[in-house]
N, C-alpha and C. Protein backbone atom coordinates (compact mmCIF):
# COMPACT_ATOMS: atom_id res chain seq x y z
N UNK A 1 261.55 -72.60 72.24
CA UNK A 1 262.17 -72.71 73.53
C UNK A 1 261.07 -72.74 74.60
N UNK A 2 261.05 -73.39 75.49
CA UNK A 2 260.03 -73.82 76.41
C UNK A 2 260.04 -72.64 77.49
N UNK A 3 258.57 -72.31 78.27
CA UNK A 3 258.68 -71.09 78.73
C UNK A 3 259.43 -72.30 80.73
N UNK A 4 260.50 -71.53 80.77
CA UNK A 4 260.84 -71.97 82.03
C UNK A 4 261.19 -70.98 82.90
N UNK A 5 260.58 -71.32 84.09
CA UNK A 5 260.12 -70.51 85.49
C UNK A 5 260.94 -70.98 85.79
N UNK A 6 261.36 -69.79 87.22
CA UNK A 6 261.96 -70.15 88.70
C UNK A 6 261.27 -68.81 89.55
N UNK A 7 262.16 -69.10 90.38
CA UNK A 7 261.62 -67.38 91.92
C UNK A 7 262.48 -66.42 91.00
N UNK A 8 263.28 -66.71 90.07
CA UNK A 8 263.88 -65.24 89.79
C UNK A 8 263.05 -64.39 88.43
N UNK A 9 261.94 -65.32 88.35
CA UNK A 9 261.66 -64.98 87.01
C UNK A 9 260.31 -64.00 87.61
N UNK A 10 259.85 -63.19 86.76
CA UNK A 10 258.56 -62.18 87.20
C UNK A 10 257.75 -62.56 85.94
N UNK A 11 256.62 -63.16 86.09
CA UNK A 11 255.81 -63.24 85.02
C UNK A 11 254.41 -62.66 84.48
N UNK A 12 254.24 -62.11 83.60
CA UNK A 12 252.94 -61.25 83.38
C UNK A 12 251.91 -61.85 82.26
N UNK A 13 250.94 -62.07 82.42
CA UNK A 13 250.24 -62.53 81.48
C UNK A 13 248.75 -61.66 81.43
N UNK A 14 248.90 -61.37 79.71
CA UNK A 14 248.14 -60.34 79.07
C UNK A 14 246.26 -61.06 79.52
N UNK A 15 245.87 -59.74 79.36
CA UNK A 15 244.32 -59.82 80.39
C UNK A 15 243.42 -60.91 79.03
N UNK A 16 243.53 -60.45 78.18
CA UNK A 16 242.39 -60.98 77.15
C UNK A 16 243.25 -62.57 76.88
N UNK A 17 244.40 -62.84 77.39
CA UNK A 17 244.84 -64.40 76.66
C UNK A 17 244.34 -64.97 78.48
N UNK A 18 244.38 -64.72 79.48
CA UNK A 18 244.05 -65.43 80.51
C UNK A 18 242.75 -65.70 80.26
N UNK A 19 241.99 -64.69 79.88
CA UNK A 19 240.66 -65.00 79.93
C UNK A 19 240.41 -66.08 78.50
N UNK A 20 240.73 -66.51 77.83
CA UNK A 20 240.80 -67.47 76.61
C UNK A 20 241.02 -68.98 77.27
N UNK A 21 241.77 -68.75 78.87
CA UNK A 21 241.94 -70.16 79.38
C UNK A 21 240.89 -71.00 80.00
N UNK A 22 240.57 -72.17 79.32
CA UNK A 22 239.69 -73.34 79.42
C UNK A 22 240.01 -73.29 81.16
N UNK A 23 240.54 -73.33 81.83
CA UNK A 23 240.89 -73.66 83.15
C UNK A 23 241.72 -72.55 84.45
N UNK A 24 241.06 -71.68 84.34
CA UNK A 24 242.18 -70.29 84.50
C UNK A 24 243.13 -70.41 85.66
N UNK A 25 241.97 -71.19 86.98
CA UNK A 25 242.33 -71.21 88.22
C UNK A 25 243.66 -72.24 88.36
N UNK A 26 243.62 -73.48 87.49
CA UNK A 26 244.63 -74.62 87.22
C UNK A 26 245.79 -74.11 86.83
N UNK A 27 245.65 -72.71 85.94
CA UNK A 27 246.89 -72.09 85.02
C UNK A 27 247.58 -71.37 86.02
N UNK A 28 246.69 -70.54 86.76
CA UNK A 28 247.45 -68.99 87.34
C UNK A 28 247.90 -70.49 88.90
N UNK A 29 247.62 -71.21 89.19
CA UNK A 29 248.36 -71.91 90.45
C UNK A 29 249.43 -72.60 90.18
N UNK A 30 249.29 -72.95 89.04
CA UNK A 30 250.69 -73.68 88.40
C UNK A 30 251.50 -72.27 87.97
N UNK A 31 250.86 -71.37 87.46
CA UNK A 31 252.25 -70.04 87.04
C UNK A 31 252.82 -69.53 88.53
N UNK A 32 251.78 -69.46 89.81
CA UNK A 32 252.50 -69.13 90.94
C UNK A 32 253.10 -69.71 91.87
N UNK A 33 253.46 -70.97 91.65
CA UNK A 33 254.29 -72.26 92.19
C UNK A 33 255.69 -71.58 91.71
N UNK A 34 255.67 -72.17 90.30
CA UNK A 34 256.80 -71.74 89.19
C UNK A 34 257.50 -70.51 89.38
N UNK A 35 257.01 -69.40 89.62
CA UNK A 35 257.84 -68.07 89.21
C UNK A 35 257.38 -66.95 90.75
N UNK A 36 258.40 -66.23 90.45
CA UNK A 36 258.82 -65.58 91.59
C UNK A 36 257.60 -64.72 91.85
N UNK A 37 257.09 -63.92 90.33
CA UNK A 37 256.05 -62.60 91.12
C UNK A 37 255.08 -62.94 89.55
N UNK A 38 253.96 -62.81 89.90
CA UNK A 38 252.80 -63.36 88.50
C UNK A 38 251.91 -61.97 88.84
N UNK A 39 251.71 -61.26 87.35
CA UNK A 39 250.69 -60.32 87.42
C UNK A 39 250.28 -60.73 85.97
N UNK A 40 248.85 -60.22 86.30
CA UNK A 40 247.52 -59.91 84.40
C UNK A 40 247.97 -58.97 84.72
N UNK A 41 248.15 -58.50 83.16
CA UNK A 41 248.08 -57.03 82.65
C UNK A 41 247.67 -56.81 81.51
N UNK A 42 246.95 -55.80 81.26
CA UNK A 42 246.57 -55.10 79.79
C UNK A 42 245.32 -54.26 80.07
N UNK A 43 243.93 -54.30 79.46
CA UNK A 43 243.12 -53.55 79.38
C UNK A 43 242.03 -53.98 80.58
N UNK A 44 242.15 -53.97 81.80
CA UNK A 44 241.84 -54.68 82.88
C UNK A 44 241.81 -53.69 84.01
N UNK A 45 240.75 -53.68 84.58
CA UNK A 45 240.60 -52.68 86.05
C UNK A 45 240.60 -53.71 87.27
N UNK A 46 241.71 -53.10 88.16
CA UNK A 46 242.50 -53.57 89.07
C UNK A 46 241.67 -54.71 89.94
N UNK A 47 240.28 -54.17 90.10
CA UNK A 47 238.73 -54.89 90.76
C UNK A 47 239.02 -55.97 90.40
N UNK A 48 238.80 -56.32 88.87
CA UNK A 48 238.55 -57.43 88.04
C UNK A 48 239.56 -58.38 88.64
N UNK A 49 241.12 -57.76 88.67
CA UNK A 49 242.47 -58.61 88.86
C UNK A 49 242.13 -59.24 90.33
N UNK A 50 241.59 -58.59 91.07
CA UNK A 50 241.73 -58.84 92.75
C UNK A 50 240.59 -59.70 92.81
N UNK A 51 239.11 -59.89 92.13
CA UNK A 51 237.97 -60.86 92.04
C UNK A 51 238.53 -62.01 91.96
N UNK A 52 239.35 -61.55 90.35
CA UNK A 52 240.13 -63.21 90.12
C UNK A 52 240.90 -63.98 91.38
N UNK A 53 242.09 -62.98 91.83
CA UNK A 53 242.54 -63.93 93.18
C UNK A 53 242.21 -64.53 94.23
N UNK A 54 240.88 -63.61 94.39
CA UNK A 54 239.66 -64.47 95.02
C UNK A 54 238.99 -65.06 94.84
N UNK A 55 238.95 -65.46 93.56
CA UNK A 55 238.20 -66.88 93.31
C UNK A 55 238.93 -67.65 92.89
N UNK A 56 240.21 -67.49 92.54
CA UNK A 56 240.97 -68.96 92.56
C UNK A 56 241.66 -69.14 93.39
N UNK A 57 241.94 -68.22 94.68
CA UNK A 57 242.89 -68.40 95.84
C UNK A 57 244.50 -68.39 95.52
N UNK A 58 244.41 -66.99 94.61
CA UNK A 58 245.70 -67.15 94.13
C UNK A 58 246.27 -65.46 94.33
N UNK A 59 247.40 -65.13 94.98
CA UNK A 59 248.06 -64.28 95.07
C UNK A 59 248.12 -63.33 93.77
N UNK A 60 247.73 -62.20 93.06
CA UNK A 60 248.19 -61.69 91.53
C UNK A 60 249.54 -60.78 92.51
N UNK A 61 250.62 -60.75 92.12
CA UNK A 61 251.43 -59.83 92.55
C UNK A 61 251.20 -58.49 92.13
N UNK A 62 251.07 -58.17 90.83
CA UNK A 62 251.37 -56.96 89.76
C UNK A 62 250.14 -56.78 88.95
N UNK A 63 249.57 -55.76 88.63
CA UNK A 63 248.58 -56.03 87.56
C UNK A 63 248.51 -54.37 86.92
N UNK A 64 247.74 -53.90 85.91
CA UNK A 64 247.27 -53.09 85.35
C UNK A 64 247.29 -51.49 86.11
N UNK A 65 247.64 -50.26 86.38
CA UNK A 65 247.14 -49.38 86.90
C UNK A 65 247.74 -47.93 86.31
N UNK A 66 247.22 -46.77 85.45
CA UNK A 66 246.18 -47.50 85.15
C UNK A 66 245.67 -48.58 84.36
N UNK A 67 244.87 -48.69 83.72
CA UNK A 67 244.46 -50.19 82.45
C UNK A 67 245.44 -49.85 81.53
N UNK A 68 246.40 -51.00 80.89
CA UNK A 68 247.04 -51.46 79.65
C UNK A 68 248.34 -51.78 79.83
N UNK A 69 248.65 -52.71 78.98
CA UNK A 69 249.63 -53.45 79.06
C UNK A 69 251.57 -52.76 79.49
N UNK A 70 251.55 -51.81 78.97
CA UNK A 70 252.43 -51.07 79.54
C UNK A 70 253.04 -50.47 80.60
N UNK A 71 251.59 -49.95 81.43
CA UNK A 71 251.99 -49.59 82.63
C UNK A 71 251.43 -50.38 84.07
N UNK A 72 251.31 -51.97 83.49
CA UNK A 72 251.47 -52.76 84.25
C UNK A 72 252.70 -53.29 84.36
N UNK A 73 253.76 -53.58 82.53
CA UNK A 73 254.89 -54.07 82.68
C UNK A 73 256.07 -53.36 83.32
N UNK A 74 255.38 -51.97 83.34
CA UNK A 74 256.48 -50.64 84.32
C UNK A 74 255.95 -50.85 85.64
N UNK A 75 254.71 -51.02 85.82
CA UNK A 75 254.48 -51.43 87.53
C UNK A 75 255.66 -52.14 87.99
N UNK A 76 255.43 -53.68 87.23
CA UNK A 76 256.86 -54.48 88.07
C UNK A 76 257.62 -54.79 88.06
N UNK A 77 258.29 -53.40 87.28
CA UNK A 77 259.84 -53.45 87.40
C UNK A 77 260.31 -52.44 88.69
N UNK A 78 259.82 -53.03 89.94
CA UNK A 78 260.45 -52.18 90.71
C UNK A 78 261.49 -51.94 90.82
N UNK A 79 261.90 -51.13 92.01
CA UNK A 79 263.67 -50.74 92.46
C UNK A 79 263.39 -51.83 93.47
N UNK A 80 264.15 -52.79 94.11
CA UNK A 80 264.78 -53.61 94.71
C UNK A 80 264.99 -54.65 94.19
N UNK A 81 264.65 -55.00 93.49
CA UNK A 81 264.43 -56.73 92.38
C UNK A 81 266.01 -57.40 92.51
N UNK A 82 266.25 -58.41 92.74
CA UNK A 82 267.75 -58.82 92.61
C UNK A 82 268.21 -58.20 90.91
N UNK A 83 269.22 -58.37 90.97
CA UNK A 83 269.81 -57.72 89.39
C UNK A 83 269.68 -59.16 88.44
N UNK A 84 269.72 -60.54 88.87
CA UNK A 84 269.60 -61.83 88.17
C UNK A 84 267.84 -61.59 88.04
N UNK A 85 266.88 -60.47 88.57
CA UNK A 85 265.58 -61.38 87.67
C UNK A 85 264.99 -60.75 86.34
N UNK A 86 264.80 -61.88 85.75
CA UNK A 86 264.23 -62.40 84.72
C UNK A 86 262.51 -61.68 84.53
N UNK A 87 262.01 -61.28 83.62
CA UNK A 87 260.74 -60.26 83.38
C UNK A 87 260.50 -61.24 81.91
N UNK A 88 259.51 -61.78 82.24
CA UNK A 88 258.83 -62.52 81.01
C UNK A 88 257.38 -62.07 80.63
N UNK A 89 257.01 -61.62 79.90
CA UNK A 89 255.50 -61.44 79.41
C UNK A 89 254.99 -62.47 78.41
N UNK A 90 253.48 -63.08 79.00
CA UNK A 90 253.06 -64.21 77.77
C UNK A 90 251.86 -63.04 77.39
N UNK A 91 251.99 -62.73 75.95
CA UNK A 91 251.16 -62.12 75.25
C UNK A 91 250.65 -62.43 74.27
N UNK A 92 249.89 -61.70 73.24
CA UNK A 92 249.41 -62.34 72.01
C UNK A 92 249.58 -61.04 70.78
N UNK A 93 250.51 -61.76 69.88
CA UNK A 93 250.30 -60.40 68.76
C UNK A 93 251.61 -59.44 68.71
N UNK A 94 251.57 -58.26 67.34
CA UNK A 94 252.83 -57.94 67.55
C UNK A 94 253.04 -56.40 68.61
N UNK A 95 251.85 -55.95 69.03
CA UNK A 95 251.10 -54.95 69.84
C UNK A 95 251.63 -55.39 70.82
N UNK A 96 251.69 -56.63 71.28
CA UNK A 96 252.44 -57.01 73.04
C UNK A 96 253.62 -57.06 72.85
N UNK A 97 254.49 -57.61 71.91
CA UNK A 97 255.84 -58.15 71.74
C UNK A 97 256.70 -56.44 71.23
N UNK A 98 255.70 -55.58 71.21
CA UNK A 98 256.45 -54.05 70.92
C UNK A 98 256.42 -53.73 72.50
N UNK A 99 255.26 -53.45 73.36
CA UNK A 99 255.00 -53.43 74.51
C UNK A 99 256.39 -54.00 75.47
N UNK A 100 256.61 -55.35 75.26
CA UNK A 100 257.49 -55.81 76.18
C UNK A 100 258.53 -55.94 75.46
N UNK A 101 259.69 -55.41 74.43
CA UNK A 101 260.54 -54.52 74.36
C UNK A 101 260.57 -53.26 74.41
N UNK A 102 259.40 -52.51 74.37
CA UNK A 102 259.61 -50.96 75.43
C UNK A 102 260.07 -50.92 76.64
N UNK A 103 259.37 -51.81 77.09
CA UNK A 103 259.69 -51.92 78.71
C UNK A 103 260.90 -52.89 79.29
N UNK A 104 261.70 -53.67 78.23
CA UNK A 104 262.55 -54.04 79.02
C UNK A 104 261.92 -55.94 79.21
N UNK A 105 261.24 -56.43 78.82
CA UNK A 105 260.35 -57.42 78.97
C UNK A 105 260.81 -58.50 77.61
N UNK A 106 261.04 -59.75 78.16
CA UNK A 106 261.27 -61.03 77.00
C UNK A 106 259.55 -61.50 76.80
N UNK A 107 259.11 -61.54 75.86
CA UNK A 107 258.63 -61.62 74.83
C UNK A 107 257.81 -63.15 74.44
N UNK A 108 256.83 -63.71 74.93
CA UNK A 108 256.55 -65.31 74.35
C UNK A 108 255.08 -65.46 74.04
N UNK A 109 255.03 -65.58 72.92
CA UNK A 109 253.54 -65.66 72.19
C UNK A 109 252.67 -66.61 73.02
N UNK A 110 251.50 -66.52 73.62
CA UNK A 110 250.57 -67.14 74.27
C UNK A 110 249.98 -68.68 73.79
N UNK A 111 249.83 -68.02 72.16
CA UNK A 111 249.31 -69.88 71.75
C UNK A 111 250.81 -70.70 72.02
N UNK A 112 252.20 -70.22 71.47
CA UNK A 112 253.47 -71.67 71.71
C UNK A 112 253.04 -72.19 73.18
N UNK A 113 253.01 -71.06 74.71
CA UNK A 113 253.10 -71.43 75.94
C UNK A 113 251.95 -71.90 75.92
N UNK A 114 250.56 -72.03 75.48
CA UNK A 114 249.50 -72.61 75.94
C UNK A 114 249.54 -74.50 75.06
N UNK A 115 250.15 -74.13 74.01
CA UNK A 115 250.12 -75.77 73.28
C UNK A 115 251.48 -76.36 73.97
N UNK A 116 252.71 -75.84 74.65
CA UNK A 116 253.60 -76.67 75.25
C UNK A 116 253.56 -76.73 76.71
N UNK A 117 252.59 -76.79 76.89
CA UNK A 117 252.38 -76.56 78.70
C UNK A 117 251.15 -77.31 78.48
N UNK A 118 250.52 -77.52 77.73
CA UNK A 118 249.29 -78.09 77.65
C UNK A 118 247.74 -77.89 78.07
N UNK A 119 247.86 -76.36 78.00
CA UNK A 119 246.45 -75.74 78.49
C UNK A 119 245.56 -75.60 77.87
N UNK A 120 244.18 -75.93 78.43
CA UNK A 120 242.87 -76.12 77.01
C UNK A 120 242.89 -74.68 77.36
N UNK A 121 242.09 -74.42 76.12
CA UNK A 121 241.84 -72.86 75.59
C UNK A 121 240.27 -73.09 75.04
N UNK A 122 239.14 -71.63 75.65
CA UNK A 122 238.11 -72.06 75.26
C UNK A 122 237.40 -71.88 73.30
């Protein structure tokens, strides 16, 4: 099933599969067109997340605090969110896909979304 965005969707993508992207700045501007709120999360200090948005000129909504994948995906599930949105995590492995059913989070392996979206990987 194809990963499909809108504004209602919140999307998180794990720290070590962004950094695997051939093109990062091309990826995270096309994920923040598409979807409502985009955070990295996983083993990542907050610095690192905020460098990145400054060098690709890209908003991160949500990210890591402290470091790991968990209590970034509890970061953004705030209290006000409409009750229609959607919490997607692109991760890698069965360590993320436990992660984002703890938290309430749908689940999409990083290599399907990177080979049907068409993103080089280094």
């Amino acid at each position: 099933m194809p990963l499909e965005l809108s504004e209602d969707v919140h999307l998180a993508l794990e720290w070590t599969c962004f950094q695997r992207l051939q093109n990062p700045g091309e990826v995270l501007h096309q994920l923040k067109s598409e979807a409502g709120e985009l955070g990295l999360v996983g083993e990542v200090e907050p610095h690192r997340v905020n460098d990145v948005g400054r060098r690709y000129d890209v908003h991160v909504d949500f990210y890591s605090v402290p470091p790991g994948v968990v209590s970034g995906l509890e970061r953004a599930n705030k209290d006000g969110h409409p009750e229609d949105t959607r919490y997607v995590f692109v991760g890698s492995g069965r360590r993320d896909e436990v992660a984002a059913e703890k938290t309430g989070w749908s689940f999409r392996e990083f290599d399907d979304v990177a080979a049907e979206r068409g993103w080089r990987l280094r």
